[in-house]
N, C-alpha and C. Protein backbone atom coordinates (compact mmCIF):
# COMPACT_ATOMS: atom_id res chain seq x y z
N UNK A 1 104.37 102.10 88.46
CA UNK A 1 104.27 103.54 88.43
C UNK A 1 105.57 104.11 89.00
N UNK A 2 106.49 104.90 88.05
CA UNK A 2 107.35 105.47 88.44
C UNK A 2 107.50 106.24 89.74
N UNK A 3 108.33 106.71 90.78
CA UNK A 3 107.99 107.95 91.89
C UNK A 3 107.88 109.25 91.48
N UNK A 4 108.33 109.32 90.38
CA UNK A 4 108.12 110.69 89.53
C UNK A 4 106.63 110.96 88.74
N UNK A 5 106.14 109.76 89.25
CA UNK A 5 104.26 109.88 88.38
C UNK A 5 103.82 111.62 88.93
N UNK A 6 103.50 112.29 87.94
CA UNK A 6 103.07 113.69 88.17
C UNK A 6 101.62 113.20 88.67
N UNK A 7 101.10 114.67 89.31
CA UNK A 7 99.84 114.70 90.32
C UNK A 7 98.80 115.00 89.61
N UNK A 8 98.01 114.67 89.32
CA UNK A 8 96.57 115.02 88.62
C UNK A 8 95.91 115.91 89.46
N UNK A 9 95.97 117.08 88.51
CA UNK A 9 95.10 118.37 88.97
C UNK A 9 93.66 118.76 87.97
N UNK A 10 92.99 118.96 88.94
CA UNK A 10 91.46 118.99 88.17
C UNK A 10 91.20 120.57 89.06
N UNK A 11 90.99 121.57 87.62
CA UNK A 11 90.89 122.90 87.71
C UNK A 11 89.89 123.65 86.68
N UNK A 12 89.35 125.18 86.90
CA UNK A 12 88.94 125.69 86.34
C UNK A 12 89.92 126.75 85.80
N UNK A 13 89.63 127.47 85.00
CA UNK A 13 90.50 128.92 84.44
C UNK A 13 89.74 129.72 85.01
N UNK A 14 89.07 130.01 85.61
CA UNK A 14 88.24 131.13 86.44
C UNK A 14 88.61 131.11 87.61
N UNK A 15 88.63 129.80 88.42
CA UNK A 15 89.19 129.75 89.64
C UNK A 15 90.37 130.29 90.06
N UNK A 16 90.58 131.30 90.76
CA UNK A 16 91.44 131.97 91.10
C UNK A 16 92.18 130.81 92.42
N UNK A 17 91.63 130.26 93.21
CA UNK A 17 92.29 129.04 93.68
C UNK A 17 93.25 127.95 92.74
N UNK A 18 92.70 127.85 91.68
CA UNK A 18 92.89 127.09 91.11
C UNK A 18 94.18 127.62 90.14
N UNK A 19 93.96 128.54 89.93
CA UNK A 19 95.14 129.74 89.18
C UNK A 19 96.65 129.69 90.03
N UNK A 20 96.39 130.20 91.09
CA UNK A 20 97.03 130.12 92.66
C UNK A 20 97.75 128.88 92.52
N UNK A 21 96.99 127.77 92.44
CA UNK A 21 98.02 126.54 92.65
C UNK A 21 98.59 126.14 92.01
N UNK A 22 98.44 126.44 90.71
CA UNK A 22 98.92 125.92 89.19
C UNK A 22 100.51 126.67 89.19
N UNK A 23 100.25 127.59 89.47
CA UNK A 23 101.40 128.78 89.57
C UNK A 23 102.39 128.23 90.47
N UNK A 24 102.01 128.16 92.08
CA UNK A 24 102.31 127.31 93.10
C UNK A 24 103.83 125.60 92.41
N UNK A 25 102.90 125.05 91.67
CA UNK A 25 103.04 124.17 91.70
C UNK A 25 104.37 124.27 90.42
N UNK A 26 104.22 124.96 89.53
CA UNK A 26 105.22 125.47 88.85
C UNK A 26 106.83 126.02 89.53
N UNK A 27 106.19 126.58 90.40
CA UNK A 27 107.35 127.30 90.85
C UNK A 27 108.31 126.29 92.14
N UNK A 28 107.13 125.63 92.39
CA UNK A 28 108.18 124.34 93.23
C UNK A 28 108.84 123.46 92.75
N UNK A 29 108.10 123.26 91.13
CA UNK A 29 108.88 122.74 90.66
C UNK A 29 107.93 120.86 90.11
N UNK A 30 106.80 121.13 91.05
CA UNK A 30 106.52 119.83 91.04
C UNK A 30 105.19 119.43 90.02
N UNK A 31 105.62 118.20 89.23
CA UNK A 31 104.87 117.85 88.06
C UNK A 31 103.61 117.58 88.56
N UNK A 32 103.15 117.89 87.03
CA UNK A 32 101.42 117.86 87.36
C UNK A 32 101.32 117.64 85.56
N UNK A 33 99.64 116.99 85.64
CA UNK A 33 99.32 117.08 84.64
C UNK A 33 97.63 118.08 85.12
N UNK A 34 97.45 119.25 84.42
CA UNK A 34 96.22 119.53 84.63
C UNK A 34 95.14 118.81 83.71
N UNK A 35 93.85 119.03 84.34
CA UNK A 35 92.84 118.80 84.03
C UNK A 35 91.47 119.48 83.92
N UNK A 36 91.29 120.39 82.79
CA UNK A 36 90.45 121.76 82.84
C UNK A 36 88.65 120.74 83.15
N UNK A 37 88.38 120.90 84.13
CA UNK A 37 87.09 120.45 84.31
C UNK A 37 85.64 120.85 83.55
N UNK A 38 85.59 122.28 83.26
CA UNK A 38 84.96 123.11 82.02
C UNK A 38 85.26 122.11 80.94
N UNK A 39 86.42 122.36 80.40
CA UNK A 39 86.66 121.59 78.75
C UNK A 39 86.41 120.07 78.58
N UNK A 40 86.01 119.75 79.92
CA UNK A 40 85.42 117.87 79.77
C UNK A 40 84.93 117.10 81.08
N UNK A 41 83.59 116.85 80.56
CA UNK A 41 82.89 116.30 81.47
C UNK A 41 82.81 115.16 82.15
N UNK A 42 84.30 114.32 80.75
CA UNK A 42 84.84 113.31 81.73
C UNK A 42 85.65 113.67 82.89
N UNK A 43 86.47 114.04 82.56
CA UNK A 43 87.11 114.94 83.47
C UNK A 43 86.28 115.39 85.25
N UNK A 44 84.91 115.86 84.74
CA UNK A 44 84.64 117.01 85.78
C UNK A 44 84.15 115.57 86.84
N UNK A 45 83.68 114.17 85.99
CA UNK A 45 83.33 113.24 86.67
C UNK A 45 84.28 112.89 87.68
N UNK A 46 85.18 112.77 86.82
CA UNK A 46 86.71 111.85 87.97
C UNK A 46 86.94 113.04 89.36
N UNK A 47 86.90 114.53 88.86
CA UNK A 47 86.98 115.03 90.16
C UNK A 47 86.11 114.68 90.97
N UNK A 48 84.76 114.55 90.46
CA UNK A 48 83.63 114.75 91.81
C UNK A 48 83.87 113.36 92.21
N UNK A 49 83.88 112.26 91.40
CA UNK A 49 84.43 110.88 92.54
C UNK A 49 85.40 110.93 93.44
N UNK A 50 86.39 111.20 92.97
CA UNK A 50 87.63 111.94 93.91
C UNK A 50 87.13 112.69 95.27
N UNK A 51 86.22 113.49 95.44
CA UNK A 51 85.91 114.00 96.73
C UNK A 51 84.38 114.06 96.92
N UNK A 52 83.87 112.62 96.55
CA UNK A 52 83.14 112.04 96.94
C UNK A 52 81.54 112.58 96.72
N UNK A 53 81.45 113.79 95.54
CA UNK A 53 80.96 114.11 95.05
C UNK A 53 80.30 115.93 95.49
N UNK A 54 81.40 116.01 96.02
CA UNK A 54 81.69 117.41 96.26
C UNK A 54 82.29 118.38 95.26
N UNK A 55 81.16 119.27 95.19
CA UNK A 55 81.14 120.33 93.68
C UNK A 55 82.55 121.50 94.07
N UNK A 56 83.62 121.13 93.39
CA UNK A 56 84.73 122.09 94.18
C UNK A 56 86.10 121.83 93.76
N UNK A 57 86.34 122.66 93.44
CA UNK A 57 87.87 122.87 92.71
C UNK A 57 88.81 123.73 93.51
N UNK A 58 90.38 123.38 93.64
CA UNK A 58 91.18 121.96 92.79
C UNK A 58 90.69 121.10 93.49
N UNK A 59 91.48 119.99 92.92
CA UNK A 59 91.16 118.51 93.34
C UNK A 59 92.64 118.02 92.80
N UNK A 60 93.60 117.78 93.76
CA UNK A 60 95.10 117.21 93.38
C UNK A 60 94.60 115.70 93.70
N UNK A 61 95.29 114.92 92.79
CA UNK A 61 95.21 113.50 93.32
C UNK A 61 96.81 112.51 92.80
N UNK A 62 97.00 111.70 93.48
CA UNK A 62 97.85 110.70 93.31
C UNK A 62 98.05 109.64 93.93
N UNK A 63 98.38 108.59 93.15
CA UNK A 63 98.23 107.35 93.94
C UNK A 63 97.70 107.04 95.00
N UNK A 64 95.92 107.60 94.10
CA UNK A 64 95.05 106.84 94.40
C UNK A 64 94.43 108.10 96.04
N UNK A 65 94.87 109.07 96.29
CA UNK A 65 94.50 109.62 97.04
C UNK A 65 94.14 111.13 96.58
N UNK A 66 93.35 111.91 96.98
CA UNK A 66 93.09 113.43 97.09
C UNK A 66 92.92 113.94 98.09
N UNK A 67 93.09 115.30 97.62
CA UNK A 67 93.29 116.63 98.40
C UNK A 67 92.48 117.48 97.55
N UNK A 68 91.20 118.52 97.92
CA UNK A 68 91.01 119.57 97.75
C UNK A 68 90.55 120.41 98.35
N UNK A 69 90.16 121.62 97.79
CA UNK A 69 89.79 123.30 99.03
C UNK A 69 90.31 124.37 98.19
N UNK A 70 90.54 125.47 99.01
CA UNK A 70 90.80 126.47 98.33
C UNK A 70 92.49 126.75 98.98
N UNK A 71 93.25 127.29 97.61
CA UNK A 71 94.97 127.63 97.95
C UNK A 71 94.91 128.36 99.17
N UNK A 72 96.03 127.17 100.24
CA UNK A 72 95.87 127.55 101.92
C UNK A 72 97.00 127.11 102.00
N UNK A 73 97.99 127.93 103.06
CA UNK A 73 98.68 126.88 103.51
C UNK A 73 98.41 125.54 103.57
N UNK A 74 97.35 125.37 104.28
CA UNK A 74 97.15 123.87 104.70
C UNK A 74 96.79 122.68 103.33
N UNK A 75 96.55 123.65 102.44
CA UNK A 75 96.14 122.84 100.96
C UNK A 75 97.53 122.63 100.50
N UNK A 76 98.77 123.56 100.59
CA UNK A 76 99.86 123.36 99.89
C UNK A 76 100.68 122.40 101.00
N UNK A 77 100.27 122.02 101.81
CA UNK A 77 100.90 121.14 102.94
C UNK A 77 100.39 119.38 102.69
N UNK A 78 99.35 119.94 102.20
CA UNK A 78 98.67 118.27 101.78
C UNK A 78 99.15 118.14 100.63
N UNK A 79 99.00 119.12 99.57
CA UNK A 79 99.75 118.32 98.14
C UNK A 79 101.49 118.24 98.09
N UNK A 80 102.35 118.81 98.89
CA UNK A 80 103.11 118.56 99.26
C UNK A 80 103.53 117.10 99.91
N UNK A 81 102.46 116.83 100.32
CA UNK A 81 102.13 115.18 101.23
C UNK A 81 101.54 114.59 99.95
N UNK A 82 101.30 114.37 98.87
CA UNK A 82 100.91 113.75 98.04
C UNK A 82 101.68 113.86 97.04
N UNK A 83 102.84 114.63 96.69
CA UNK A 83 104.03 114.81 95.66
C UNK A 83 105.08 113.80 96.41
N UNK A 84 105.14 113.57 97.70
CA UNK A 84 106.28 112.81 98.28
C UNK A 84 105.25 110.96 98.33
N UNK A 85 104.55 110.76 98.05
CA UNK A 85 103.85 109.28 98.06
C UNK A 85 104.78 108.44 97.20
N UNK A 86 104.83 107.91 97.99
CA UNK A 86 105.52 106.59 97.02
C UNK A 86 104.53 105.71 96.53
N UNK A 87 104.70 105.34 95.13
CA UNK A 87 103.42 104.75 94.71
C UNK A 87 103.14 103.17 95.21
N UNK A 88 102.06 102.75 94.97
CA UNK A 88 101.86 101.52 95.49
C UNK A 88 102.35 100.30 94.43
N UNK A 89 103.39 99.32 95.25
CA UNK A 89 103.85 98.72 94.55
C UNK A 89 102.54 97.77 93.75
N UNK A 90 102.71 97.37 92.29
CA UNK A 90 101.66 96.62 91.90
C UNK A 90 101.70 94.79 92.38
């Protein structure tokens, strides 16, 4: 896995959190692939494993770790801490 592997974001279009970070995450610059949780229920699965089956959007993840809540400082401080991960060597 490259260090440039973009962050898997699992979001709604309603979520105004979720709006917030997308934007956020644009403007820093840092890759993402989203993941509309509405438009697929595979999808909405991998988030709720991700935080352990907690109903709640975003949900950033990478190598193998997550972060979610609502756009906070402290949320843009953790995915910030998860854009700098170096991936795990295989």
């Amino acid at each position: 896995m490259p260090p440039h592997t973009p962050l898997e974001v699992y979001t709604v279009t309603w979520c105004p959190h979720c709006v917030n970070l997308l934007s956020w995450l644009d403007q820093e610059g840092i890759p993402y692939r989203n993941h509309d949780v509405d438009a697929s229920d595979a999808d909405w699965q991998v988030a709720l494993r991700l935080t352990g089956g907690i109903d709640i959007v975003p949900v950033v993840e990478r190598c193998g770790q997550a972060v979610w809540g609502a756009f906070t400082p402290s949320l843009q401080a953790r995915v910030r801490g998860l854009a700098a991960l170096a991936p795990a060597r295989p």
